[in-house]
C-alpha atoms as a PDB file:
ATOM      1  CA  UNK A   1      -2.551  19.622 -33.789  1.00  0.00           C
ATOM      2  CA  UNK A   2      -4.555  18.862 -37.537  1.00  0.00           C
ATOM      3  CA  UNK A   3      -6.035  15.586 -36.581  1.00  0.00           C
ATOM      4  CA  UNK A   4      -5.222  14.208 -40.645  1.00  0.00           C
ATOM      5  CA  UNK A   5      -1.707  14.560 -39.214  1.00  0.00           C
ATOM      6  CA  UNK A   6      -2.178  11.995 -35.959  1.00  0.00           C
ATOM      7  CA  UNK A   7      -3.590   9.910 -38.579  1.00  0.00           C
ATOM      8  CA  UNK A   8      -0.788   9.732 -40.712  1.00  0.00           C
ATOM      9  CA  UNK A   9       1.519   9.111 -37.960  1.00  0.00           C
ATOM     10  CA  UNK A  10      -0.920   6.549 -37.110  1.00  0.00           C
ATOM     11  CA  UNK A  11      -1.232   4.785 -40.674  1.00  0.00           C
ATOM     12  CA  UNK A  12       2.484   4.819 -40.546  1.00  0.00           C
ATOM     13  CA  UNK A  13       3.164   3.199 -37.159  1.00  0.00           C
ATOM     14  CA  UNK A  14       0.950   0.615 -38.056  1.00  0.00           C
ATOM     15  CA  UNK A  15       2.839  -0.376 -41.501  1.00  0.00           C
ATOM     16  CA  UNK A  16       5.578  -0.122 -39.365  1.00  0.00           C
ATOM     17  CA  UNK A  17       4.587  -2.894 -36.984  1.00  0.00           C
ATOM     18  CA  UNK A  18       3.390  -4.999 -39.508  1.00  0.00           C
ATOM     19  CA  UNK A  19       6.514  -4.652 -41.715  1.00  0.00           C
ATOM     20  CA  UNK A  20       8.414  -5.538 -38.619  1.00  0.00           C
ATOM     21  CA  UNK A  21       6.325  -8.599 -37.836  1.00  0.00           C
ATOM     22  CA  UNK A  22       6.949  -9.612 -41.513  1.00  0.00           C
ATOM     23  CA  UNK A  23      10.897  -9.407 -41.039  1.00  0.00           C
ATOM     24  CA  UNK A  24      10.772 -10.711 -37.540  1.00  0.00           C
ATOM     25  CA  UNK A  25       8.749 -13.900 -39.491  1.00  0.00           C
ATOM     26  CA  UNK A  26      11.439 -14.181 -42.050  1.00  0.00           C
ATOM     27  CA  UNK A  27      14.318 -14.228 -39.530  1.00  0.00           C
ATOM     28  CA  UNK A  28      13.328 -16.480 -37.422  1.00  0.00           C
ATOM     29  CA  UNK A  29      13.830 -19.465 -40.288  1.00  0.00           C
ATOM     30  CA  UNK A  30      17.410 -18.599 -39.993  1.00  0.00           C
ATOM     31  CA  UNK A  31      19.509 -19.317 -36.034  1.00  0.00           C
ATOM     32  CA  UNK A  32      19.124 -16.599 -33.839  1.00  0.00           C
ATOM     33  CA  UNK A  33      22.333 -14.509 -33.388  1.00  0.00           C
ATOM     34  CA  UNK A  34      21.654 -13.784 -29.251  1.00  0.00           C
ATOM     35  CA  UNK A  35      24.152 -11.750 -27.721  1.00  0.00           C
ATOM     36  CA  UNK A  36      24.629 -10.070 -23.929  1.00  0.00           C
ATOM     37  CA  UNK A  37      23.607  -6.293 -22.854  1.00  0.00           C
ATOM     38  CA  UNK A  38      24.312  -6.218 -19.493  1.00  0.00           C
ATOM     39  CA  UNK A  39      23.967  -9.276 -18.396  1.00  0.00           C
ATOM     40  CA  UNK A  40      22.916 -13.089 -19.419  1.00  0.00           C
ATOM     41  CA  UNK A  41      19.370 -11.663 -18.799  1.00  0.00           C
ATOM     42  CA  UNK A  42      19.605  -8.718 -20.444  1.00  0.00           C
ATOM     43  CA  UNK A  43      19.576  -9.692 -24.728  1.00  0.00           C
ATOM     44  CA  UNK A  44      19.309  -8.307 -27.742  1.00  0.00           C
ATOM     45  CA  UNK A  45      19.225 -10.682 -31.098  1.00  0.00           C
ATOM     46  CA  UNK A  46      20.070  -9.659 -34.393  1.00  0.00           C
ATOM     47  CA  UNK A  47      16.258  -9.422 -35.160  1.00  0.00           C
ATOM     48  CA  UNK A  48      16.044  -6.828 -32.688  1.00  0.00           C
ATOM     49  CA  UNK A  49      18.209  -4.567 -34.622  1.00  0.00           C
ATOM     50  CA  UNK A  50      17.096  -5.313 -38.052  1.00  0.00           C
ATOM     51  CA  UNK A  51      13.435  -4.539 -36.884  1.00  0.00           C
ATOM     52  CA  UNK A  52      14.444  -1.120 -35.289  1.00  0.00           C
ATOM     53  CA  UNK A  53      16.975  -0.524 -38.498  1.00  0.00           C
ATOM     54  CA  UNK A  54      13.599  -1.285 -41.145  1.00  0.00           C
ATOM     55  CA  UNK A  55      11.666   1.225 -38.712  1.00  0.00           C
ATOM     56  CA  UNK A  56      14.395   3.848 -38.413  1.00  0.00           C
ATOM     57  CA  UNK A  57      14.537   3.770 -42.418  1.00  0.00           C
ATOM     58  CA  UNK A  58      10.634   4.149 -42.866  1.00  0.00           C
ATOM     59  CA  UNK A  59      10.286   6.784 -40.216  1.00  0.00           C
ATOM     60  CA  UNK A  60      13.205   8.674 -41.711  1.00  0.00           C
ATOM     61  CA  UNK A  61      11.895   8.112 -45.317  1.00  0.00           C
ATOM     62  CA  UNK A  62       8.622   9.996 -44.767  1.00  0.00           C
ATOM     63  CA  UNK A  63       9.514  12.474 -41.713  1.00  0.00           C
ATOM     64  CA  UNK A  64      13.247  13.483 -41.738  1.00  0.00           C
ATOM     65  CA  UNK A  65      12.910  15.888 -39.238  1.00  0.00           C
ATOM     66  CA  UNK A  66      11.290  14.078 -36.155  1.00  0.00           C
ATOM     67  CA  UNK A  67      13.104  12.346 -34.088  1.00  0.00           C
ATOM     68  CA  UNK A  68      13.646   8.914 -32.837  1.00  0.00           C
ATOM     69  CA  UNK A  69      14.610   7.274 -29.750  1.00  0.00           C
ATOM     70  CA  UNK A  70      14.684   3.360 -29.967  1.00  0.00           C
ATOM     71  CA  UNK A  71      16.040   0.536 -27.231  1.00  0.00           C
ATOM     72  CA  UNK A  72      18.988  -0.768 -29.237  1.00  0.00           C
ATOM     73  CA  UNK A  73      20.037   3.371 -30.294  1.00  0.00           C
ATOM     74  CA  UNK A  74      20.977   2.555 -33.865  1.00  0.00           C
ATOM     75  CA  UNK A  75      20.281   6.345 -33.934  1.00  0.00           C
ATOM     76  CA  UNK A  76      21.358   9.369 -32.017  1.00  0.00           C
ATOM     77  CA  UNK A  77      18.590  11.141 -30.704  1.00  0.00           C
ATOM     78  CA  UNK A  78      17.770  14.180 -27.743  1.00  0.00           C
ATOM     79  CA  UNK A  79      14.367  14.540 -27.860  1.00  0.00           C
ATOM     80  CA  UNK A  80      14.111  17.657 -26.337  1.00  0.00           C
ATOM     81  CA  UNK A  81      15.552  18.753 -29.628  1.00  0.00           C
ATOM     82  CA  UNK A  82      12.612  17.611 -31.993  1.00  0.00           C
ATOM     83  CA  UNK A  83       8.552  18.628 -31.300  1.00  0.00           C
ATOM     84  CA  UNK A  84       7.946  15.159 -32.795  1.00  0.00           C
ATOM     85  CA  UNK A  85       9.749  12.111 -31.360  1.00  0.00           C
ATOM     86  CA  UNK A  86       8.697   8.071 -32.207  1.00  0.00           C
ATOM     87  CA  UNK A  87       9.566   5.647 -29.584  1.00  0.00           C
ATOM     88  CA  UNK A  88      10.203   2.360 -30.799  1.00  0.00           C
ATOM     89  CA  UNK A  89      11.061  -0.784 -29.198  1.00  0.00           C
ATOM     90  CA  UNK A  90      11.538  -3.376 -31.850  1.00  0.00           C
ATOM     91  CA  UNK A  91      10.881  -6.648 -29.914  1.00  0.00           C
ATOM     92  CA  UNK A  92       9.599  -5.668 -26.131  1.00  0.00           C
ATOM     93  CA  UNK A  93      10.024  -9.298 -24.420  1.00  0.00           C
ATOM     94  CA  UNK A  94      13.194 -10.178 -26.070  1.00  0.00           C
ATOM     95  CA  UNK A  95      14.232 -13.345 -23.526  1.00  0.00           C
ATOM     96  CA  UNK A  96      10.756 -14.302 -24.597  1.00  0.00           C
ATOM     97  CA  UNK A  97      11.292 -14.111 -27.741  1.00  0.00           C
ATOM     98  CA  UNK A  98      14.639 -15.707 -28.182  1.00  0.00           C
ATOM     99  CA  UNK A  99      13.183 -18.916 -25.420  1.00  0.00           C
ATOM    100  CA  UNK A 100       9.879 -18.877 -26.764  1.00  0.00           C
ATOM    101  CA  UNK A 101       9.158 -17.100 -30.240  1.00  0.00           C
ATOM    102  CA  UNK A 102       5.870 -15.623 -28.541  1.00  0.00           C
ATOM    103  CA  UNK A 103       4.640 -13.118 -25.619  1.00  0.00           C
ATOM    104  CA  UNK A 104       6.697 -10.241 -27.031  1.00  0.00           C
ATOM    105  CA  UNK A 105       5.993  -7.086 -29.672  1.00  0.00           C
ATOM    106  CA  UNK A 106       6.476  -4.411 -31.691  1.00  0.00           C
ATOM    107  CA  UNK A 107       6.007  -0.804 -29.371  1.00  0.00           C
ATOM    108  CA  UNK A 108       5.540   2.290 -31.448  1.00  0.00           C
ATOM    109  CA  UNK A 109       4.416   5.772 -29.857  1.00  0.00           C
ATOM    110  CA  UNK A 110       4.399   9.263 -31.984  1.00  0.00           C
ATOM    111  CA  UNK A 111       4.969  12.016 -29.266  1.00  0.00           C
ATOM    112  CA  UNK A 112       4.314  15.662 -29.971  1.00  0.00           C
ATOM    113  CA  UNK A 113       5.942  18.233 -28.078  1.00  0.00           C
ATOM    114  CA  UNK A 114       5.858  15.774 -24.878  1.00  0.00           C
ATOM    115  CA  UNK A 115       2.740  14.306 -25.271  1.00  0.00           C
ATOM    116  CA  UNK A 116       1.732  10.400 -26.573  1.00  0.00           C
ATOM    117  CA  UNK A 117      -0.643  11.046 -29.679  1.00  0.00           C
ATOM    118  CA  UNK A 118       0.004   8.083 -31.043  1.00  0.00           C
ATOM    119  CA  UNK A 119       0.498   4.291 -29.785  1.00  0.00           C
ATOM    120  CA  UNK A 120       0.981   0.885 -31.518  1.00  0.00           C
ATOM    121  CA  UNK A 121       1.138  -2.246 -29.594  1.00  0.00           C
ATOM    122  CA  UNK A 122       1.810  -4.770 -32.324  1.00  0.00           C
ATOM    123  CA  UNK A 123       1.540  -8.886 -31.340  1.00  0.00           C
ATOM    124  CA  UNK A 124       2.929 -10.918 -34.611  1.00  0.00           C
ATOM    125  CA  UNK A 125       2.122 -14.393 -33.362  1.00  0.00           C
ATOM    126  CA  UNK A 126      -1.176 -13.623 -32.339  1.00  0.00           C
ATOM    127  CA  UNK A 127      -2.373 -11.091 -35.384  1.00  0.00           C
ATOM    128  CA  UNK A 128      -3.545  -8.538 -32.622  1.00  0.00           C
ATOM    129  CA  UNK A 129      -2.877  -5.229 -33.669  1.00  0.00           C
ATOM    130  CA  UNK A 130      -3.826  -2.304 -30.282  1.00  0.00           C
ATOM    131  CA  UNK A 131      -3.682   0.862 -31.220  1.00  0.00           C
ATOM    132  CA  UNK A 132      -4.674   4.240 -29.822  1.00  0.00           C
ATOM    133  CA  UNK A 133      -5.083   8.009 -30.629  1.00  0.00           C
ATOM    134  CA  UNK A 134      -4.895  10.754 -28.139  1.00  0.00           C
ATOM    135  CA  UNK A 135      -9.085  11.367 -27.670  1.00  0.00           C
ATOM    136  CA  UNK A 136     -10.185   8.918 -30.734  1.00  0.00           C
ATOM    137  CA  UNK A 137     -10.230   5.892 -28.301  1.00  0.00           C
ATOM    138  CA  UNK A 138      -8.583   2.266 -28.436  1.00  0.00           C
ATOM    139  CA  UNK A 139      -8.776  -0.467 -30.577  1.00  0.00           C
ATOM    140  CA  UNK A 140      -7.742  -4.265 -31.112  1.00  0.00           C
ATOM    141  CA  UNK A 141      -7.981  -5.038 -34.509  1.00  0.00           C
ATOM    142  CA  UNK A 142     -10.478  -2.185 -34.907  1.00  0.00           C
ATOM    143  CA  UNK A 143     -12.724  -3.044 -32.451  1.00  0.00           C
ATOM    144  CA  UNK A 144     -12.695  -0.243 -29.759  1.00  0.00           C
ATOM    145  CA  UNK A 145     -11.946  -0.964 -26.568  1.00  0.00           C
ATOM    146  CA  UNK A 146     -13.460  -0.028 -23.255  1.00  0.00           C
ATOM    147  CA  UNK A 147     -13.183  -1.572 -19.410  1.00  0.00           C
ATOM    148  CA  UNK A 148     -15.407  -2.697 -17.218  1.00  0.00           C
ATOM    149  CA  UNK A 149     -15.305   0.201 -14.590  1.00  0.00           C
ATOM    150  CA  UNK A 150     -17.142  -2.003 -12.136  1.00  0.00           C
ATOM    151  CA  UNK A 151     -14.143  -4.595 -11.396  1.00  0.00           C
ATOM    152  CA  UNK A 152     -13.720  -5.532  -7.965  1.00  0.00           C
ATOM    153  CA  UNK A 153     -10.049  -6.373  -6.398  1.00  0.00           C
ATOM    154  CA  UNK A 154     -11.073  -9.972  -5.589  1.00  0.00           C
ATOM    155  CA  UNK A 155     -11.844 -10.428  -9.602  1.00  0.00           C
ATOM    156  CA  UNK A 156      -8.880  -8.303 -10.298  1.00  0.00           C
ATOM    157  CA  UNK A 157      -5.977 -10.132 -12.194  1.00  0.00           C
ATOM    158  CA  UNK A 158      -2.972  -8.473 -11.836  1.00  0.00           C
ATOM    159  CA  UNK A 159       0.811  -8.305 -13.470  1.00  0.00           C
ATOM    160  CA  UNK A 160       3.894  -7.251 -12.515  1.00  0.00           C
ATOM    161  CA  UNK A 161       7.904  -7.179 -12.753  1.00  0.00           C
ATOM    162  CA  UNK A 162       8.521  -6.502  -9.272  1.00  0.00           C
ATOM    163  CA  UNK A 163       9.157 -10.081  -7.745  1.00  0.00           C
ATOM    164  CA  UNK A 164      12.748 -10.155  -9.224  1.00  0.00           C
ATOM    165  CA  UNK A 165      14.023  -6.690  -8.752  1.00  0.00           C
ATOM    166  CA  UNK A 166      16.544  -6.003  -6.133  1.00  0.00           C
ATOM    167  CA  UNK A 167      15.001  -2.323  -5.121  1.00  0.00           C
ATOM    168  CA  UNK A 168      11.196  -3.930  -4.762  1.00  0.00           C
ATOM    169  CA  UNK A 169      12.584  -6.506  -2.580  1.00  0.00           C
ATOM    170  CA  UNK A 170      14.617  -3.967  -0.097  1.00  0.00           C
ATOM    171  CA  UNK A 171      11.602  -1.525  -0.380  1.00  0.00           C
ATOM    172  CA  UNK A 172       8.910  -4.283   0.149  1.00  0.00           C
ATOM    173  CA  UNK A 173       6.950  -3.856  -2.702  1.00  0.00           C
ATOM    174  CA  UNK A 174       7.410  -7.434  -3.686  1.00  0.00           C
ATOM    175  CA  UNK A 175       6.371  -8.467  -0.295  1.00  0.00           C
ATOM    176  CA  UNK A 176       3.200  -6.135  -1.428  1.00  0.00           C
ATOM    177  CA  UNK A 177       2.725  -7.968  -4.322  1.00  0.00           C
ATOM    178  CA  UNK A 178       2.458 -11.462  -2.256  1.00  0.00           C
ATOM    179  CA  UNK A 179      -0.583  -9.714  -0.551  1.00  0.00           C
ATOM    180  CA  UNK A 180      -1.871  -8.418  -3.077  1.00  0.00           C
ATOM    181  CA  UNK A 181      -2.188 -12.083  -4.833  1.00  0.00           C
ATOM    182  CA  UNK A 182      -3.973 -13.357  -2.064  1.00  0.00           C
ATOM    183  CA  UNK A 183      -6.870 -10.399  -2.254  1.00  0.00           C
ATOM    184  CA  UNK A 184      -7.009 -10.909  -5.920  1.00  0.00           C
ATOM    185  CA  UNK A 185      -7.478 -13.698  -8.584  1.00  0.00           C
ATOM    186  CA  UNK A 186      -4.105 -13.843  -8.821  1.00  0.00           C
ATOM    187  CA  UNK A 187      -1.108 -12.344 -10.294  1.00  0.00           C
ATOM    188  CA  UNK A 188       0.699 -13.081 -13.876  1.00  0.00           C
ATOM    189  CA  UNK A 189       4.138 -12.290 -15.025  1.00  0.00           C
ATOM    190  CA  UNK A 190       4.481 -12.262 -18.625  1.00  0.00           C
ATOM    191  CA  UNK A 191       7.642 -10.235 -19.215  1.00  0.00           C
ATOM    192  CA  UNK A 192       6.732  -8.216 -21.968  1.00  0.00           C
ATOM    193  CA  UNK A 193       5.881  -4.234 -20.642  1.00  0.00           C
ATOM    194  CA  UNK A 194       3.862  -2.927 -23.871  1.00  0.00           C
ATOM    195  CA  UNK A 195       1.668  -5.826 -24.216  1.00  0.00           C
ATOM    196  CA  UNK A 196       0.882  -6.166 -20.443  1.00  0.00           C
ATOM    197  CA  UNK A 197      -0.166  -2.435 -20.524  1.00  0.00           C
ATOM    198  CA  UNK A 198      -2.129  -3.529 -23.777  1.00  0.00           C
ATOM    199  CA  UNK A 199      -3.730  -5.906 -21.567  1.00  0.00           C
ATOM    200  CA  UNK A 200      -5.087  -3.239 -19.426  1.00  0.00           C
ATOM    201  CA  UNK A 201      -6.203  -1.691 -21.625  1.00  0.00           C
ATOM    202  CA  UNK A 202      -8.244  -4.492 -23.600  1.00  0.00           C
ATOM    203  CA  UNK A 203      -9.204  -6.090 -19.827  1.00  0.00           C
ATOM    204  CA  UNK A 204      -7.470  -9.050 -20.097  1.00  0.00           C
ATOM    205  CA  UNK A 205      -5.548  -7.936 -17.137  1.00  0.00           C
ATOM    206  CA  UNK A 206      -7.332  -5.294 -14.705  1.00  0.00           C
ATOM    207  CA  UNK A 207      -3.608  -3.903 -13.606  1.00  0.00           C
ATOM    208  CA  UNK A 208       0.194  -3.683 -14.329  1.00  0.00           C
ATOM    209  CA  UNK A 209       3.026  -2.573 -11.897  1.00  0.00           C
ATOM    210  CA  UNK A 210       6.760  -2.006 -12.543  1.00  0.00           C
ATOM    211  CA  UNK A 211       9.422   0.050 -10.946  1.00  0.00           C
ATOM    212  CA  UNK A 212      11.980   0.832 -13.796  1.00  0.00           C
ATOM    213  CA  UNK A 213      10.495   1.050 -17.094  1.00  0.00           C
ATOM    214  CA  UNK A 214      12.072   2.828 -20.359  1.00  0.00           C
ATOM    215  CA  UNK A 215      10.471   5.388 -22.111  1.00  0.00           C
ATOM    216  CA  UNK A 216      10.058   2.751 -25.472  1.00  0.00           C
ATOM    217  CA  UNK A 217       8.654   0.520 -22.941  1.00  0.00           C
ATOM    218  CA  UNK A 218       5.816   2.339 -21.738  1.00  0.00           C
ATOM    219  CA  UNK A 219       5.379   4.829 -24.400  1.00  0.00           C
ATOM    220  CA  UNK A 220       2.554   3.384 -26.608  1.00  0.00           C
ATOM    221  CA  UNK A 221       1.268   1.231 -23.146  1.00  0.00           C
ATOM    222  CA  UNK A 222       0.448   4.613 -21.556  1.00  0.00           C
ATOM    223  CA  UNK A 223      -1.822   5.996 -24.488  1.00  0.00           C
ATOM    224  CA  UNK A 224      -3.694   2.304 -24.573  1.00  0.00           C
ATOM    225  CA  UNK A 225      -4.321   2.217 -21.300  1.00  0.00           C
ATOM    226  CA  UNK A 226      -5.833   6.090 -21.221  1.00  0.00           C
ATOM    227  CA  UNK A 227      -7.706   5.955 -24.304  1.00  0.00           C
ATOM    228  CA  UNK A 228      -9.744   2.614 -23.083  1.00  0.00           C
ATOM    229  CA  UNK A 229     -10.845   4.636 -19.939  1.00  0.00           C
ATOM    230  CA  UNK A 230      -8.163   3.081 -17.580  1.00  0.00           C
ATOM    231  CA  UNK A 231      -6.131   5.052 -15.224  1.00  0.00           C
ATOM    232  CA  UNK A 232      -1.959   4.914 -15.461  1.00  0.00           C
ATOM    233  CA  UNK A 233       0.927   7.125 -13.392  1.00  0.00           C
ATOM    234  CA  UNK A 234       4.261   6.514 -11.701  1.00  0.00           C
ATOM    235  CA  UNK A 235       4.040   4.798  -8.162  1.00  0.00           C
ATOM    236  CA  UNK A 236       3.783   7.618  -6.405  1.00  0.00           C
ATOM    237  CA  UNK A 237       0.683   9.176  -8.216  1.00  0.00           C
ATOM    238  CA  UNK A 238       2.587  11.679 -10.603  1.00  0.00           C
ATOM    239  CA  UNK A 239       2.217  11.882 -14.006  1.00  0.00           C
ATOM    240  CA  UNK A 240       4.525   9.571 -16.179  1.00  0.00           C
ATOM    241  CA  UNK A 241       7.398  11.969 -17.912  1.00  0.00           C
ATOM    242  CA  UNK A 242       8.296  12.276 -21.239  1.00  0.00           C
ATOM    243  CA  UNK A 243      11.488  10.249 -22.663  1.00  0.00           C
ATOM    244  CA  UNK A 244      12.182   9.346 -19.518  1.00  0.00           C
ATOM    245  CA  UNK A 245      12.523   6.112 -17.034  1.00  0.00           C
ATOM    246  CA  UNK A 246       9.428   5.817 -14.864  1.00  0.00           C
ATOM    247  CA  UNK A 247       7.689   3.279 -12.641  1.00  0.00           C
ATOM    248  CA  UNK A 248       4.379   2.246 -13.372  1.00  0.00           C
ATOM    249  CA  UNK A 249       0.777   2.026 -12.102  1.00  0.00           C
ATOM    250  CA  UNK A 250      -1.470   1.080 -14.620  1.00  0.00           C
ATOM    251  CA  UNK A 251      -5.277   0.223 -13.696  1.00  0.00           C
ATOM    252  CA  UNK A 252      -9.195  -0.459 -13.703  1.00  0.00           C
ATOM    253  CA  UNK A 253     -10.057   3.086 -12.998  1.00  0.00           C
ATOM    254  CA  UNK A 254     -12.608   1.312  -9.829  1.00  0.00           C
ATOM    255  CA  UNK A 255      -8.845  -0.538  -8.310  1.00  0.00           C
ATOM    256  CA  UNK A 256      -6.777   2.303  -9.252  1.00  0.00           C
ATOM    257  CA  UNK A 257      -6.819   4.091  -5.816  1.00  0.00           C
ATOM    258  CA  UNK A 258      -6.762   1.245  -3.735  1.00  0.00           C
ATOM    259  CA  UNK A 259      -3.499  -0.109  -5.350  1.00  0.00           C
ATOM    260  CA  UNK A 260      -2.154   3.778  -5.551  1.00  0.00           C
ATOM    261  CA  UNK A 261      -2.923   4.049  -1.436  1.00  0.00           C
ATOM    262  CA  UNK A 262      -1.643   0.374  -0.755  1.00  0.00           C
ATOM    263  CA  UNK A 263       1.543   0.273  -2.756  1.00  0.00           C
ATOM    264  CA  UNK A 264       2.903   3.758  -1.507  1.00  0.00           C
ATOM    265  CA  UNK A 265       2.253   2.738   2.240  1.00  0.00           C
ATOM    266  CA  UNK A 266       4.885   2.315   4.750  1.00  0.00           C
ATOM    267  CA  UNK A 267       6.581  -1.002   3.662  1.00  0.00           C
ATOM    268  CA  UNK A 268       5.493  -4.438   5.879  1.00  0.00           C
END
C-alpha cells in the first residue's frame, strides 16, 4: 500500500467528520425528527441520515469504486466485493444524542482488503478530533497518543455495555463486571462505542468491554486503540473480523490478560 494513498483517505475522513459535525450543528436549531429501529431504545434521527447521506456523497465524489457500509444503509454495499471499504457511523451514541446533544460522534474507518488503515473518531461538542493510521501512530488533535503501560487494575477505570444486555446477564458477564468494579476505580457507561474505544486509546479510560458490536461501531475504535500501544480482540482472545459483528476487549496492554483470563472463566 503507497503510504500518500492512506493519507488521502485520511485527509478525507477527516473533512468528512468535520463536515458532518458542521451539519449535525446546523440541524440541531431545527426539532429533532426521532423515529424507532427496533425498539424505543433503538433510534435513528433525521440527522443521522443526513450526516451518513453528506458522507456517502463525498466518499462517492472522490472514490467511486470503494465501497461503503454505513449503520442507517442509505447504500447497498458487500464488502467482500470492493478491496477498499469506509465504515461510517454517522452519530455513534444516538439516544445520547437525541437526550443530551453530547457523548456521541462521527466513526470513520478506511479498510483495505480487510484490514483498518484508516480511523476517525470525530467528537463535535468537544472539538476533539482522534485519528489513527495503520503504523503512523494516534493522535488527538495532533498530539500523538501513547498509554501508560504501567497501569495497575486497582487504578484501572473501566467501561462497558454489558450491564443491560440479556446474553451478559444469562452468561454472567455482568455479574463479572460487578467484580470487576470493586477491584478497580470503578466502572463508567457512556453509551457511545467509538469514543469509549477512543478513550482507550487516549487513557482516559484504561479498558472497554461489549458483547455485540457492529462493524461501524468498532471499526475506527480498533485502529485507535492499536496504534496508541493498547491491546484490543473479541472476548475470547481472537482477532476482531472484518465487516462483521464482534464482541470486544479493548485494554492497557499491562490489564489486558488479566481481564482476557477473568472474563472467559467459568461464569460465578
Amino acid at each position: 500500500m503507497r503510504n500518500p494513498e492512506i493519507k488521502e483517505w485520511g485527509m478525507l475522513a477527516k473533512q468528512c467528520a468535520l463536515g458532518a459535525g458542521k451539519l449535525i450543528e446546523e440541524m440541531l436549531a431545527h426539532p429533532l425528527e426521532v423515529m424507532y429501529k427496533s425498539s424505543a431504545s433503538d433510534l435513528v434521527t433525521s440527522v443521522d441520515r443526513a450526516v451518513e447521506q453528506l458522507v456517502i456523497d463525498k466518499i462517492m465524489k472522490a472514490y467511486p469504486d470503494h465501497g461503503i457500509l454505513g449503520e442507517e444503509g442509505l447504500i447497498a454495499c458487500k464488502p467482500d466485493e470492493f478491496d477498499t471499504v469506509w465504515m461510517v457511523d454517522p452519530i455513534d451514541g444516538t439516544t445520547n444524542f437525541v437526550h443530551q446533544q453530547q457523548n456521541y460522534c462521527i466513526s470513520i474507518a478506511v479498510y483495505h482488503k480487510g484490514v483498518c488503515e484508516v480511523g476517525v473518531v470525530y467528537d463535535p461538542t468537544r472539538e476533539e478530533m482522534f485519528y489513527a493510521e495503520r503504523g503512523g501512530g494516534a493522535f488527538l488533535n495532533d498530539e500523538p497518543l501513547q498509554v501508560k503501560r504501567n497501569k495497575e487494575m486497582k487504578e484501572a477505570l473501566l467501561s462497558t455495555s454489558l450491564f443491560w444486555n440479556r446474553r451478559a446477564m444469562k452468561s454472567g458477564l455482568s455479574e463479572k463486571m460487578q467484580h470487576l468494579a470493586h477491584r478497580s476505580r470503578g466502572i463508567r457507561v457512556y453509551g457511545v462505542a467509538a469514543l469509549e474505544l477512543a478513550y482507550v486509546a487516549a487513557g482516559r479510560l484504561d479498558a472497554y468491554i461489549s458483547l455485540n458490536l457492529n462493524p461501524w461501531d468498532y471499526g475506527a475504535g480498533r485502529l485507535l486503540v492499536e496504534e496508541a500501544g493498547c491491546m484490543i480482540s473479541a472476548l475470547d482472545g481472537t482477532d476482531l473480523p472484518f465487516a462483521e459483528r464482534s464482541s470486544i476487549l479493548a485494554a492497557n496492554p499491562n490489564l489486558y490478560n488479566f481481564l482476557l483470563e477473568f472474563l472467559m472463566e467459568r461464569p460465578l
